[in-house]
Protein backbone atom coordinates (compact mmCIF):
# COMPACT_ATOMS: atom_id res chain seq x y z
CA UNK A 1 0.00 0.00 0.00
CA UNK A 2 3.00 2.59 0.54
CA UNK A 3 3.15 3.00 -3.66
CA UNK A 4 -1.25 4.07 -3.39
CA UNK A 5 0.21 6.28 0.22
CA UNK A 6 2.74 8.26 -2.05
CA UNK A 7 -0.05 9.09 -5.11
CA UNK A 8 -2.90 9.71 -2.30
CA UNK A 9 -0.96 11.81 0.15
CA UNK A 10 -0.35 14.85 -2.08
CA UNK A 11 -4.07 14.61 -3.38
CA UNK A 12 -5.37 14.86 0.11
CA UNK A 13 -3.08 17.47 1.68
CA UNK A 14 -3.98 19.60 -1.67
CA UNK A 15 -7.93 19.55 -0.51
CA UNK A 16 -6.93 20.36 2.81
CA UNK A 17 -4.76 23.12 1.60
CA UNK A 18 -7.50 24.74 -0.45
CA UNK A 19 -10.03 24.18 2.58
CA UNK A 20 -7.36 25.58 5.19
CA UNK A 21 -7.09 29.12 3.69
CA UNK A 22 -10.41 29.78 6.02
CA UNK A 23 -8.33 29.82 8.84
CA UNK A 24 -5.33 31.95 8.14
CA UNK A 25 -3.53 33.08 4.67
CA UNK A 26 -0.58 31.07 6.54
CA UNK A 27 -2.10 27.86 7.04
CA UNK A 28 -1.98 26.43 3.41
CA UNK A 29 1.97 26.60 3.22
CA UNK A 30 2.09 24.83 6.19
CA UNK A 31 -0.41 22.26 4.91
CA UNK A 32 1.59 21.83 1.54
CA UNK A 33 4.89 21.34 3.16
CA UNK A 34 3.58 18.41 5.85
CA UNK A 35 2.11 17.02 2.59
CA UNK A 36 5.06 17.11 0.64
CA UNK A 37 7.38 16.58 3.15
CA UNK A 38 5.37 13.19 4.29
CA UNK A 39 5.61 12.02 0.57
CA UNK A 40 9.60 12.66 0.37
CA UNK A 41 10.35 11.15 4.18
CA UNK A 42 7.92 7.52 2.85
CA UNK A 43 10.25 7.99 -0.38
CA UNK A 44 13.37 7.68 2.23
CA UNK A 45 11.61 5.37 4.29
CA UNK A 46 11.28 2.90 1.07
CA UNK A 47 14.45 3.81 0.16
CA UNK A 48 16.31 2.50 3.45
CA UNK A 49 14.26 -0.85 3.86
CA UNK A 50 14.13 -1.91 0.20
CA UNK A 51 17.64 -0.68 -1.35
CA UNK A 52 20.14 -1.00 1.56
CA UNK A 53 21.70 -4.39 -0.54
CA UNK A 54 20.71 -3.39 -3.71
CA UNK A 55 23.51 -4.77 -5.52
CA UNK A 56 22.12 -8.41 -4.24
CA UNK A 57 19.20 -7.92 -4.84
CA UNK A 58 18.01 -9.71 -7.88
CA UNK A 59 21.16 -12.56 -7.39
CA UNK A 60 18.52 -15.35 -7.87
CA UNK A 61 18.32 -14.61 -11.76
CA UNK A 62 17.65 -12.72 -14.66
CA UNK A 63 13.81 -11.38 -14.58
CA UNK A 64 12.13 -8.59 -16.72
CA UNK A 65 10.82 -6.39 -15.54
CA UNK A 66 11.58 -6.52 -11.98
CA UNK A 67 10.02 -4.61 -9.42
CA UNK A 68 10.99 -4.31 -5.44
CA UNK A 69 7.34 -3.57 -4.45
CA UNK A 70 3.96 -3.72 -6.50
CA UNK A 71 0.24 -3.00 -5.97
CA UNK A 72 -2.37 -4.33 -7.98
CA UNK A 73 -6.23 -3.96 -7.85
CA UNK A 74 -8.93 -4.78 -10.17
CA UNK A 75 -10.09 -1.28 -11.80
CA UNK A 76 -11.94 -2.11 -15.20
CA UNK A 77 -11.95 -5.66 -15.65
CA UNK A 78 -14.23 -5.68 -19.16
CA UNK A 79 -11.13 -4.65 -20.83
CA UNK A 80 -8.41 -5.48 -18.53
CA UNK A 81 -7.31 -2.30 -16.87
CA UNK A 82 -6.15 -2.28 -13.10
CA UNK A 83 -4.87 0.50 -10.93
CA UNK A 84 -1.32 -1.21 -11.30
CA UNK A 85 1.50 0.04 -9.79
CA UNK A 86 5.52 -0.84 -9.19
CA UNK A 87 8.67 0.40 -8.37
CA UNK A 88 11.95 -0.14 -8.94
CA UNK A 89 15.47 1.78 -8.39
CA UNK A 90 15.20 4.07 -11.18
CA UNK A 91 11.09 5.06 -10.72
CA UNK A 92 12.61 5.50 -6.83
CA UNK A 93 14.84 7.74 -8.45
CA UNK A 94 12.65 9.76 -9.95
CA UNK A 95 9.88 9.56 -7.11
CA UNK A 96 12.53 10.90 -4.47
CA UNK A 97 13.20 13.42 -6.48
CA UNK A 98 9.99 14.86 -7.21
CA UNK A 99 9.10 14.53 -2.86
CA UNK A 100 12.52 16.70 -2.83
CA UNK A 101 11.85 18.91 -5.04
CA UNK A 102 8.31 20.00 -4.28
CA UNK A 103 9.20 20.27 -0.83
CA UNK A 104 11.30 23.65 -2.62
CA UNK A 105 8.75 24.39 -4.76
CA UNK A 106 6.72 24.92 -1.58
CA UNK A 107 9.32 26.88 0.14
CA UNK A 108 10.50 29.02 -2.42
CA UNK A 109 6.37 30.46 -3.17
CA UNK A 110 6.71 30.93 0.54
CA UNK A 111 6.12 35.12 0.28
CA UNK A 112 5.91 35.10 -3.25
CA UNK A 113 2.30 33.75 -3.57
CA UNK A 114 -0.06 36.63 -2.03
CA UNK A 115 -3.44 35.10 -3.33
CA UNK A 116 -5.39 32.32 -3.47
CA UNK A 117 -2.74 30.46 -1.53
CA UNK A 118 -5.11 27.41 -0.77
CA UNK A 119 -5.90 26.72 -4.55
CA UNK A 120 -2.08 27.33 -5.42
CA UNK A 121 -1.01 24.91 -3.41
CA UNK A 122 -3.74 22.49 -4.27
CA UNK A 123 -2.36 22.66 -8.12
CA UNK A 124 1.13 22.16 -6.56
CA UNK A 125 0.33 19.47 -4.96
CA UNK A 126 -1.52 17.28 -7.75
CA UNK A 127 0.96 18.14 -10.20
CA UNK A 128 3.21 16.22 -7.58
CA UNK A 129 0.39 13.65 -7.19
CA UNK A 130 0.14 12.94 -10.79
CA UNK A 131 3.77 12.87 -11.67
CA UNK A 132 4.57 10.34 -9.10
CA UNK A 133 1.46 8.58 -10.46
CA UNK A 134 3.52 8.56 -14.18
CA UNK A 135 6.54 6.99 -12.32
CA UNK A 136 4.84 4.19 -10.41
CA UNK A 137 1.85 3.36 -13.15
CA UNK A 138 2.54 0.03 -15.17
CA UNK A 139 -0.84 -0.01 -16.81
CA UNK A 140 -0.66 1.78 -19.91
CA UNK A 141 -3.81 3.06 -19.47
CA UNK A 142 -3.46 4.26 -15.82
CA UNK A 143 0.18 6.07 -17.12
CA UNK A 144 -1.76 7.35 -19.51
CA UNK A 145 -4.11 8.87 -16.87
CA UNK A 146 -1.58 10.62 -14.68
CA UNK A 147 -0.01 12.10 -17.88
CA UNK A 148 -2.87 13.94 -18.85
CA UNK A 149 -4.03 14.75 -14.97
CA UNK A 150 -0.91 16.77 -14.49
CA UNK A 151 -1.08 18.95 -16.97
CA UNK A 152 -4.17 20.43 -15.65
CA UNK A 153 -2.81 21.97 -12.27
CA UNK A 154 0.16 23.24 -14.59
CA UNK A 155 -2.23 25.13 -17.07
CA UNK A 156 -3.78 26.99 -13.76
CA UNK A 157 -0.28 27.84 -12.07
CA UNK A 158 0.66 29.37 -15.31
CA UNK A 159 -2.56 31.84 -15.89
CA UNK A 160 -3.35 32.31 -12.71
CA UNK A 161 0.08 32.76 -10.78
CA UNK A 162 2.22 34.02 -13.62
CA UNK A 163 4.78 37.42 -13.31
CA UNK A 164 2.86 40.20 -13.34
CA UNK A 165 4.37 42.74 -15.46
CA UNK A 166 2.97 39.79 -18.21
CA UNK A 167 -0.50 40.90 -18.80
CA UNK A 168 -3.60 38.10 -17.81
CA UNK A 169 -4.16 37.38 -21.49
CA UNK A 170 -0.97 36.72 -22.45
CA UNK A 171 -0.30 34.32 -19.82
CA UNK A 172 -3.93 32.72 -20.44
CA UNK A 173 -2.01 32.36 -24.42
CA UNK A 174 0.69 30.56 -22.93
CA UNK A 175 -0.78 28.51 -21.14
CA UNK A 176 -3.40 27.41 -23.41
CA UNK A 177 -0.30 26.57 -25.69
CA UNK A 178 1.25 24.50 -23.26
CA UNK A 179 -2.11 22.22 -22.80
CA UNK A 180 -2.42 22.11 -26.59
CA UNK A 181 0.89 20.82 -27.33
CA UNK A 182 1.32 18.46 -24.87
CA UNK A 183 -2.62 17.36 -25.43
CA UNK A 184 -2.39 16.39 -28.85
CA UNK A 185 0.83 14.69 -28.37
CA UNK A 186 -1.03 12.88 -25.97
CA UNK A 187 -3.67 12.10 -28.08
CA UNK A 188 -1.14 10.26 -30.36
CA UNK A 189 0.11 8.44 -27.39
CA UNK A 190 -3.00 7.07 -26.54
CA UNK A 191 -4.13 6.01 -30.34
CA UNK A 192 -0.56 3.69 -29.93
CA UNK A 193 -1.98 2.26 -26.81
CA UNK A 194 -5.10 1.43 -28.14
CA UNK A 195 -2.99 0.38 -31.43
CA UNK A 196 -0.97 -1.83 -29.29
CA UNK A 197 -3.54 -3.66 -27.19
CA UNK A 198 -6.01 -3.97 -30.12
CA UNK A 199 -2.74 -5.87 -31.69
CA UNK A 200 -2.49 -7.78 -28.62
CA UNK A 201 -5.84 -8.50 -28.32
CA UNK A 202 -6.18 -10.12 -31.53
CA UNK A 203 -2.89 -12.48 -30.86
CA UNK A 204 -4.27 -13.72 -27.69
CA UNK A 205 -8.32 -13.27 -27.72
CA UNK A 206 -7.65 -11.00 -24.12
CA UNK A 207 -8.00 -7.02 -23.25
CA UNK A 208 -5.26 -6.55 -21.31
CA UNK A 209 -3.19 -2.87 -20.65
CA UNK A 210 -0.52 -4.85 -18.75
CA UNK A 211 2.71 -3.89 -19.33
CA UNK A 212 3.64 -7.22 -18.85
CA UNK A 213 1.65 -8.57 -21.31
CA UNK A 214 2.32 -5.93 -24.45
CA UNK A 215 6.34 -6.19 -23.92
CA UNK A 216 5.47 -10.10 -25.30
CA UNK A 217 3.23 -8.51 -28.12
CA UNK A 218 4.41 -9.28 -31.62
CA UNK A 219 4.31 -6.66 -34.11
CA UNK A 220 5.57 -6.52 -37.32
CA UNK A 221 8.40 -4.32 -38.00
CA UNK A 222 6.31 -1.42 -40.31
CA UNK A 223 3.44 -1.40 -37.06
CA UNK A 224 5.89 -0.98 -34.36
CA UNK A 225 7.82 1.66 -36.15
CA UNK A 226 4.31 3.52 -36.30
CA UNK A 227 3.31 2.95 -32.93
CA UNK A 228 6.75 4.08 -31.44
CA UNK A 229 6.68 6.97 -33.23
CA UNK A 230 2.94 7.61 -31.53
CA UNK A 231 5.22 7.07 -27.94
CA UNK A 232 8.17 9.08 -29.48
CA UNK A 233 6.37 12.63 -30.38
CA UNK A 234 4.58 12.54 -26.97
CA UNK A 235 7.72 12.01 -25.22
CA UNK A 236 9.61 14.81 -27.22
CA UNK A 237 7.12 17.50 -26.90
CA UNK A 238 7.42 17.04 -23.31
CA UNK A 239 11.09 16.45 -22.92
CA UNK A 240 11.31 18.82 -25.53
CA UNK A 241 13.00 18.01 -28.27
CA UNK A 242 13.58 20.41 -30.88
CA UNK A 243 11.48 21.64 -33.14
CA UNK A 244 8.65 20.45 -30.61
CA UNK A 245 10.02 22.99 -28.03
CA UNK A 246 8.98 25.85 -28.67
CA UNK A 247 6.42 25.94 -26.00
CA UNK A 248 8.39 25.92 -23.21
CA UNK A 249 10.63 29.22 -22.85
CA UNK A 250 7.62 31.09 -23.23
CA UNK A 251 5.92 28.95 -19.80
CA UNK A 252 9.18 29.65 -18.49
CA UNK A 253 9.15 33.00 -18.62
CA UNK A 254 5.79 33.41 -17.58
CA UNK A 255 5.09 31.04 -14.78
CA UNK A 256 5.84 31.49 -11.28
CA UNK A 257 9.13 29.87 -9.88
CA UNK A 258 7.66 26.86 -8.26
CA UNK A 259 5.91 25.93 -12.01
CA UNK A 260 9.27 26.42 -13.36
CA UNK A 261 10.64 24.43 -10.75
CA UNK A 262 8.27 21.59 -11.17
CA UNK A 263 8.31 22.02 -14.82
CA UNK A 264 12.12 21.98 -15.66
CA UNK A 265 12.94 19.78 -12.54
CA UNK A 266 10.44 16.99 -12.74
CA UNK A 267 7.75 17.20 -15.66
CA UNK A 268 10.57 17.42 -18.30
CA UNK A 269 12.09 14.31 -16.96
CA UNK A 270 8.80 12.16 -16.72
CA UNK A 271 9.49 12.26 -20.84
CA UNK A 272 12.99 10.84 -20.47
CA UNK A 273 11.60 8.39 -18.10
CA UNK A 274 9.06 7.33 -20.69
CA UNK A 275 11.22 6.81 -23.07
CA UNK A 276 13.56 4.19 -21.16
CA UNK A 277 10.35 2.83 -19.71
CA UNK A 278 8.08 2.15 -22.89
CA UNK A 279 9.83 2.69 -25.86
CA UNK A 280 13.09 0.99 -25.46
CA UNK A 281 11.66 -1.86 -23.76
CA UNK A 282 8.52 -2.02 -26.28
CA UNK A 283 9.82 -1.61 -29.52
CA UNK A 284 13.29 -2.90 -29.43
CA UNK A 285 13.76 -2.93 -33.16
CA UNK A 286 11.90 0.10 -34.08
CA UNK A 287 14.16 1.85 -31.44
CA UNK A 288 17.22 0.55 -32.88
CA UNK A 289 16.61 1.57 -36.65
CA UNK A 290 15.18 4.99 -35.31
CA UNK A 291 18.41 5.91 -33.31
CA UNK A 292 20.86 7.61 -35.76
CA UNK A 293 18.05 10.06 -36.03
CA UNK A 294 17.17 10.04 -32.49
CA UNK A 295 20.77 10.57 -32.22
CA UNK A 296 20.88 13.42 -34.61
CA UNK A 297 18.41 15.07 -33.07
CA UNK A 298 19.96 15.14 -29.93
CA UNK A 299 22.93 17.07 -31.24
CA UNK A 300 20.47 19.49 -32.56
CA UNK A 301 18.91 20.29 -28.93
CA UNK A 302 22.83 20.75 -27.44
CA UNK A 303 23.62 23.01 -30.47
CA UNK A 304 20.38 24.52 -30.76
CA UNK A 305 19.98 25.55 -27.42
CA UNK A 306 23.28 26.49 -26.74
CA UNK A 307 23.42 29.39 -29.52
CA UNK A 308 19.70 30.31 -28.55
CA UNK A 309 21.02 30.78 -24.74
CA UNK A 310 23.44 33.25 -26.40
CA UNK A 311 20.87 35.46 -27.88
CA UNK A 312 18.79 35.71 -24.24
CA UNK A 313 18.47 38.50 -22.43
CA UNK A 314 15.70 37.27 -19.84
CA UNK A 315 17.19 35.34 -17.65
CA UNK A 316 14.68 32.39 -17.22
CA UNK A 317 14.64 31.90 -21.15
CA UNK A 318 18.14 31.67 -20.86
CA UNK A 319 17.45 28.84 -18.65
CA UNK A 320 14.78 27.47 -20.61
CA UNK A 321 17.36 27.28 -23.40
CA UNK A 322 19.74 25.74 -21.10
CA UNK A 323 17.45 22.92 -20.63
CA UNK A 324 16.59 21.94 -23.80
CA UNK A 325 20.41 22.21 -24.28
CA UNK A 326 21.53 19.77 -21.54
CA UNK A 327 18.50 16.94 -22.26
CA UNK A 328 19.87 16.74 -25.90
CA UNK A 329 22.73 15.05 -23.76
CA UNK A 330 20.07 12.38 -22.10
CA UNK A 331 18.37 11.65 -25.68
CA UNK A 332 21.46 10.47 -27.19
CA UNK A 333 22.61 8.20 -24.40
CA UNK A 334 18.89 6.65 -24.73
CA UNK A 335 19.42 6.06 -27.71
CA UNK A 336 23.51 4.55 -27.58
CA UNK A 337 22.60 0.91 -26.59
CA UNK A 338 25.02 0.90 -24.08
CA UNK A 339 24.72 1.09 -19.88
CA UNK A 340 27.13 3.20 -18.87
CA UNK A 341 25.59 5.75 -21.16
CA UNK A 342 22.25 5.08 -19.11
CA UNK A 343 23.48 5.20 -16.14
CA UNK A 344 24.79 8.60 -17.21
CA UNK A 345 21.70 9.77 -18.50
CA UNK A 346 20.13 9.17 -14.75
CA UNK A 347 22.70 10.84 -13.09
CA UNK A 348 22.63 13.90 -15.75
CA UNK A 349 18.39 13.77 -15.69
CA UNK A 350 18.97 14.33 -11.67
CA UNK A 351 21.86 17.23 -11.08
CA UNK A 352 19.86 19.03 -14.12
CA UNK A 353 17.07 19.12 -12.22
CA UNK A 354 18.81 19.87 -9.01
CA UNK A 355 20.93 23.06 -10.64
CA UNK A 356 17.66 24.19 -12.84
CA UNK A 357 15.54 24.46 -9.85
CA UNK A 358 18.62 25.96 -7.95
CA UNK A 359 18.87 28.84 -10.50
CA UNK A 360 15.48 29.21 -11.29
CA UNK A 361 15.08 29.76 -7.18
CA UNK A 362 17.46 32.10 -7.17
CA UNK A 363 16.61 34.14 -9.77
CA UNK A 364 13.05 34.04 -9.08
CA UNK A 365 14.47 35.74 -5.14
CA UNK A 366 16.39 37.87 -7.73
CA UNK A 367 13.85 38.89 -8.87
CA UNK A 368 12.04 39.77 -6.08
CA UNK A 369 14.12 42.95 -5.13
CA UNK A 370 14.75 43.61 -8.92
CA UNK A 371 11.03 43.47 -10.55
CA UNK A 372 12.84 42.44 -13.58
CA UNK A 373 14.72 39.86 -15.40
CA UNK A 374 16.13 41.92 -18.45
CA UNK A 375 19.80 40.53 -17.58
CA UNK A 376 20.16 44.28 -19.73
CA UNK A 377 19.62 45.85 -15.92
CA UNK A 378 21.70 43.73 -13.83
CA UNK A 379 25.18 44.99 -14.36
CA UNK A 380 26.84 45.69 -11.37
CA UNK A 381 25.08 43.70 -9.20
CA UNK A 382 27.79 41.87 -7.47
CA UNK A 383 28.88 45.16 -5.50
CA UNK A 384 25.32 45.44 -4.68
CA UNK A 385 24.58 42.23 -3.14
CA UNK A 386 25.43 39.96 -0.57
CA UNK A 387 25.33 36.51 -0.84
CA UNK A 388 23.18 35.84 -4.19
CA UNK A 389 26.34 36.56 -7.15
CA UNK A 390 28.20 33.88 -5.12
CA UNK A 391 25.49 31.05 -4.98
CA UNK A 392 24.58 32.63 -8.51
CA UNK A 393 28.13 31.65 -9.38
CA UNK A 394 27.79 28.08 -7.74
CA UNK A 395 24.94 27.16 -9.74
CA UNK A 396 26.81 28.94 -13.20
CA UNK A 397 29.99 25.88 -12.51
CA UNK A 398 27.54 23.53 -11.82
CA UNK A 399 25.46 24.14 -15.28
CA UNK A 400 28.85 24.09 -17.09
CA UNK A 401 29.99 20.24 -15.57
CA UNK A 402 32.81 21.73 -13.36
CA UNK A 403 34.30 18.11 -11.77
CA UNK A 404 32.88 18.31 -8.31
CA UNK A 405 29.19 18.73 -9.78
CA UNK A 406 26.77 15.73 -10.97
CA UNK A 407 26.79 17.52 -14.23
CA UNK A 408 29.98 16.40 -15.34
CA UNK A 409 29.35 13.15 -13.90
CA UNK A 410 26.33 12.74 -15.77
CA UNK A 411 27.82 13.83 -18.83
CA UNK A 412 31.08 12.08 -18.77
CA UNK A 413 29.35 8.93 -18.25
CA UNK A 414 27.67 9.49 -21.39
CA UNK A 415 30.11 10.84 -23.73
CA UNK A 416 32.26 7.54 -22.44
CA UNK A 417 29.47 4.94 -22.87
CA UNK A 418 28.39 6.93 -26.46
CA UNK A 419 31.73 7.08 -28.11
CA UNK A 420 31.26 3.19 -28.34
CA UNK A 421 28.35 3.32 -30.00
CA UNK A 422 28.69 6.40 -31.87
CA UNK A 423 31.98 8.16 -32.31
CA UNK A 424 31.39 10.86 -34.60
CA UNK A 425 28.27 12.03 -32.32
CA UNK A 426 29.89 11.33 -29.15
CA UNK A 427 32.93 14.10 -30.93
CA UNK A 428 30.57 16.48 -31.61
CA UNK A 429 28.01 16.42 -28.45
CA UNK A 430 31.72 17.58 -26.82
CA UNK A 431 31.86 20.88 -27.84
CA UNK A 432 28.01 21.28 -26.45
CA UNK A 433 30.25 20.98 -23.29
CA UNK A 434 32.01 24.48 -24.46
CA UNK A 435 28.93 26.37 -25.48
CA UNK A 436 27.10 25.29 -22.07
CA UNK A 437 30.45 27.10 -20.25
CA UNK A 438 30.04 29.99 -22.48
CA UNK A 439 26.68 31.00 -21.94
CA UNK A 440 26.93 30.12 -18.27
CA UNK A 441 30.09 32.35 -17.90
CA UNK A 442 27.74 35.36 -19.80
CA UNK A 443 24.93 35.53 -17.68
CA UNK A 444 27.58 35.61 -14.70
CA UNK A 445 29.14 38.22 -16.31
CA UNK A 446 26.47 40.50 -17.68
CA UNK A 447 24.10 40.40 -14.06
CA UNK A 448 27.33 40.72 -11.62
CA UNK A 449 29.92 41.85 -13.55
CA UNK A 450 28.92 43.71 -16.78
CA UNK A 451 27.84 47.12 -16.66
CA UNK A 452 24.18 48.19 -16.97
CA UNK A 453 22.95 48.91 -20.87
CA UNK A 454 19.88 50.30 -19.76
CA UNK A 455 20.32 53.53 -16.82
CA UNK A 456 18.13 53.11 -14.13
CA UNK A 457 17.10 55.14 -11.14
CA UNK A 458 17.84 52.43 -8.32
CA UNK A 459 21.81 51.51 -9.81
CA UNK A 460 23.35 52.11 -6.66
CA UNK A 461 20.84 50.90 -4.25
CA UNK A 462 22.12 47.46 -2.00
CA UNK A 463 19.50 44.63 -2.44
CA UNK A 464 18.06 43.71 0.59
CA UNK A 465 19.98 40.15 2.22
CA UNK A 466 18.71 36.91 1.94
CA UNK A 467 16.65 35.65 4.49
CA UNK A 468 17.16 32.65 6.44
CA UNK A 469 14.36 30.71 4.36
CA UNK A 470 15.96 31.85 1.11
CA UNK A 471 19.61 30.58 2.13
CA UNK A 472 18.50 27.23 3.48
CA UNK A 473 17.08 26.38 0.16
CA UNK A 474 19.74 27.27 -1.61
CA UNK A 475 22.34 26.01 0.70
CA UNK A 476 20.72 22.20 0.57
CA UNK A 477 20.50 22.10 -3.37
CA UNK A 478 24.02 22.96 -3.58
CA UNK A 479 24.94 20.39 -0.81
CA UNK A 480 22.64 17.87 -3.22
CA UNK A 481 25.26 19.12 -6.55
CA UNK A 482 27.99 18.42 -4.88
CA UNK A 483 27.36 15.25 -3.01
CA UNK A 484 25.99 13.95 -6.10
CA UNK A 485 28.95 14.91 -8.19
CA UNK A 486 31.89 13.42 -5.03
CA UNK A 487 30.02 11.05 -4.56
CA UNK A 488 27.45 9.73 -7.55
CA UNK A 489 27.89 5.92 -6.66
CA UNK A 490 24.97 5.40 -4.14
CA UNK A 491 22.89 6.70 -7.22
CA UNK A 492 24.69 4.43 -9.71
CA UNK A 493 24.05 1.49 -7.60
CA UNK A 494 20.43 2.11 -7.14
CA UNK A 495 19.48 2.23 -11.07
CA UNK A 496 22.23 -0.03 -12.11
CA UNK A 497 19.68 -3.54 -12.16
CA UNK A 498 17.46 -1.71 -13.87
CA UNK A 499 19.35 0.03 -16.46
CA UNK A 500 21.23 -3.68 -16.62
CA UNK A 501 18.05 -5.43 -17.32
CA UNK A 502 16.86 -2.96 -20.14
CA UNK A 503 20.26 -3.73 -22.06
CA UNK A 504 19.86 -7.34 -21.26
CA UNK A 505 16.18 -7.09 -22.81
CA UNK A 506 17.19 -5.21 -26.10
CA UNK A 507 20.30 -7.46 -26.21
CA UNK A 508 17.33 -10.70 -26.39
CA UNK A 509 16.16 -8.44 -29.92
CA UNK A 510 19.39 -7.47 -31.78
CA UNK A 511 19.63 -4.54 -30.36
CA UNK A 512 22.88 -4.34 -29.33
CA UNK A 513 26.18 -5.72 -31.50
């Protein structure tokens, strides 16, 4: 029952939150970080009694898939859908992270949210509770569900909570563009499902959304292309993957810091997940003849995204740009064939999350005692501050893969496993490494160093210090970075029989030579 606990938790504390504004304006932060916190301590909690061995556990043979726990219950029988749930090191992964990182979404809207606190946090919260949902659903029709249920809080936190200097239409434009995009990309990724158990169904003479049951499906090789390119263009409009990106500096710049922080920290990689989830295990061969371009167009998000950061002068685009930068990194390991290059596209899906919701934090406190993010009226600012060009600078090395930061582990890990595979790639996804320390060395240098294109009236002023609050989040992220990039093995370790049994399973297919 702990895997229902983690989905139902979130959903309940984000009714009481909406219910508990009656009392006080203060009560539904407090609500929302019990709720959140509770989710991320039973993520520990799992974590300590299930993954202490984990390098023994699965010594009696190889299994696929294999979970560590799993919770079943009838939910439409007539066509063989269940509320089916499992976990494993790599959706622990992913769940951890999410209970971490909402626990700094909360935090950071702290002050920053002024209205309609209890229905803000109630969209936090089931945007948590439906992407944990994604991670621990095995029934392709429950993860198809939670994909489309979290999108809905999103859509609200961007048109109702967005900056204000954007006006309420335009962030009622951007918002409505998100939901499109990532609607009809859903829409394709539930005509493969039906596709797919329709297929099954007339093999076997039995509705079934079992994942279990469709990884034995046989398809021939012209349908499972088609239906893993239904899978594919959901995943990349959500990861994104360029040219289905161009939703996402725009809800960037216009949602509050916590969406940005769930958005760039966890909903981007619930795409990445998908993909080593469903598609690689799915449709083996399709995968295989679809990853030179899979490949190809991961060298167009580093490149692409790189020279875009360039031409930024808001800083949360810049991030935005950043991000669709450093996951072109994760969709060619995907695609190598090889598990050191998955086990470096964990590592990198985690420290980009961790340094993305770092920046976007800080900026968004930035921000705060600037009222702007034109990078344009920032010069100067390191004389003028305390604390934030230093952490600013922190989060800059880790961005860059400094050695010390999970970045470079992440993406050292990859380029190693990748050159195998693909040399020429591998070559060229290296000097993404370059234009990632370029752009983060500019937006150092124009906010704290650079002086100020634009005059303003409030040049000399001191920004007011950080608070307590402010610092601790800050402070633990950072902490997170850098024990993740000394020390990346406990990580490793927890994903490796996971990542070990994908290769193992494409291996049984031809995938690898």
């Amino acid at each position: 029952m702990l895997l229902l606990i983690l989905i139902f938790i979130p959903f309940a504390f984000g009714l009481l939150c909406w219910q508990s504004e009656r009392i006080g304006y203060w009560m539904p932060r407090w609500v929302a970080l019990s709720g959140i916190g509770t989710t991320f301590f039973i993520t520990l909690f799992i974590w300590k009694i299930k993954f202490n061995n984990v390098l023994n556990v699965y010594s009696t043979g190889y299994v696929f898939p294999q979970w560590e726990l799993e919770y079943i219950y009838p939910w439409i029988p007539r066509f063989g859908i269940n509320f089916h749930l499992a976990l494993d090191g790599f959706s622990l992964l992913m769940v951890t992270l999410s209970g971490f990182l909402g626990c700094m979404a909360v935090l950071c809207s702290w002050c920053e949210i002024n209205r309609y606190q209890g229905l803000f946090y109630l969209n936090l919260l089931w945007i948590l509770s439906g992407v944990i949902g994604v991670f621990l659903s095995i029934d392709m029709f429950l993860f198809f569900f939670f994909w489309e249920i979290m999108l809905v809080p999103m859509y609200f936190l961007i048109s109702l909570w967005g900056h204000k200097e954007v006006s309420r239409s335009d962030r009622i434009n951007t918002a409505t563009k998100f939901f499109v995009y990532t609607q009809f990309s859903g829409l394709l990724m539930l005509i493969s499902i039906i596709t797919l158990v329709s297929i099954n169904y007339s093999i076997n003479g039995v509705w079934s959304f079992s994942y279990q049951d469709l990884l034995n499906t046989m398809l021939s090789s012209n349908m499972e292309y088609l239906i893993m390119l239904g899978f594919f263009f959901a995943f990349a409009v959500k990861m994104p993957i360029v040219p289905f990106h161009t939703w996402l500096p725009d809800v960037h710049s216009q949602a509050p810091t916590a969406g940005s922080v769930d958005l760039a920290g966890i909903l981007l990689k619930t795409a990445a997940y998908g993909f080593f989830r469903f598609i690689l295990p799915l449709f083996p061969c399709a995968s295989k003849s679809f990853a030179s371009i899979a490949m190809c167009l991961g060298l167009l998000n580093i490149f692409y995204g790189a020279f875009m950061a360039f031409a930024q002068t808001d800083v949360k685009r810049l991030i935005a740009y950043a991000s669709i930068s450093h996951m072109g990194f994760v969709l060619i390991a995907i695609y190598s064939g090889v598990p050191l290059s998955y086990q470096g596209a964990v590592v990198q899906m985690i420290s980009h999350s961790l340094s993305a919701a770092g920046m976007f934090i800080l900026f968004g406190q930035l921000y705060e005692r600037l009222n702007t993010r034109d990078m344009r009226l920032m010069g100067g600012l390191w004389s003028r501050s305390y604390l934030i060009p230093a952490f600013s600078l922190c989060f800059a090395v880790a961005t860059l893969g400094l050695p010390g930061t999970g970045n470079f582990i992440g993406e050292v890990a990859i380029l190693f496993g990748n050159f195998k595979a693909a040399p020429i790639i591998t070559i060229l996804a290296c000097f993404g490494i370059i234009f990632s320390s370029i752009y983060s060395l500019i937006l150092i240098q124009r906010m704290y160093y650079g002086p100020t294109l634009i005059s303003t009236d409030s040049r000399s002023k001191l920004l007011t210090n950080m608070t307590l609050r402010e610092k601790s989040i800050i402070i633990i992220l950072l902490l997170c970075i850098f024990l993740l990039g000394f020390f990346p093995q406990y990580i490793l370790d927890t994903s490796c029989i996971t990542m070990q049994s994908i290769d193992v399973w494409l291996k049984e297919y031809n995938y690898s030579t």
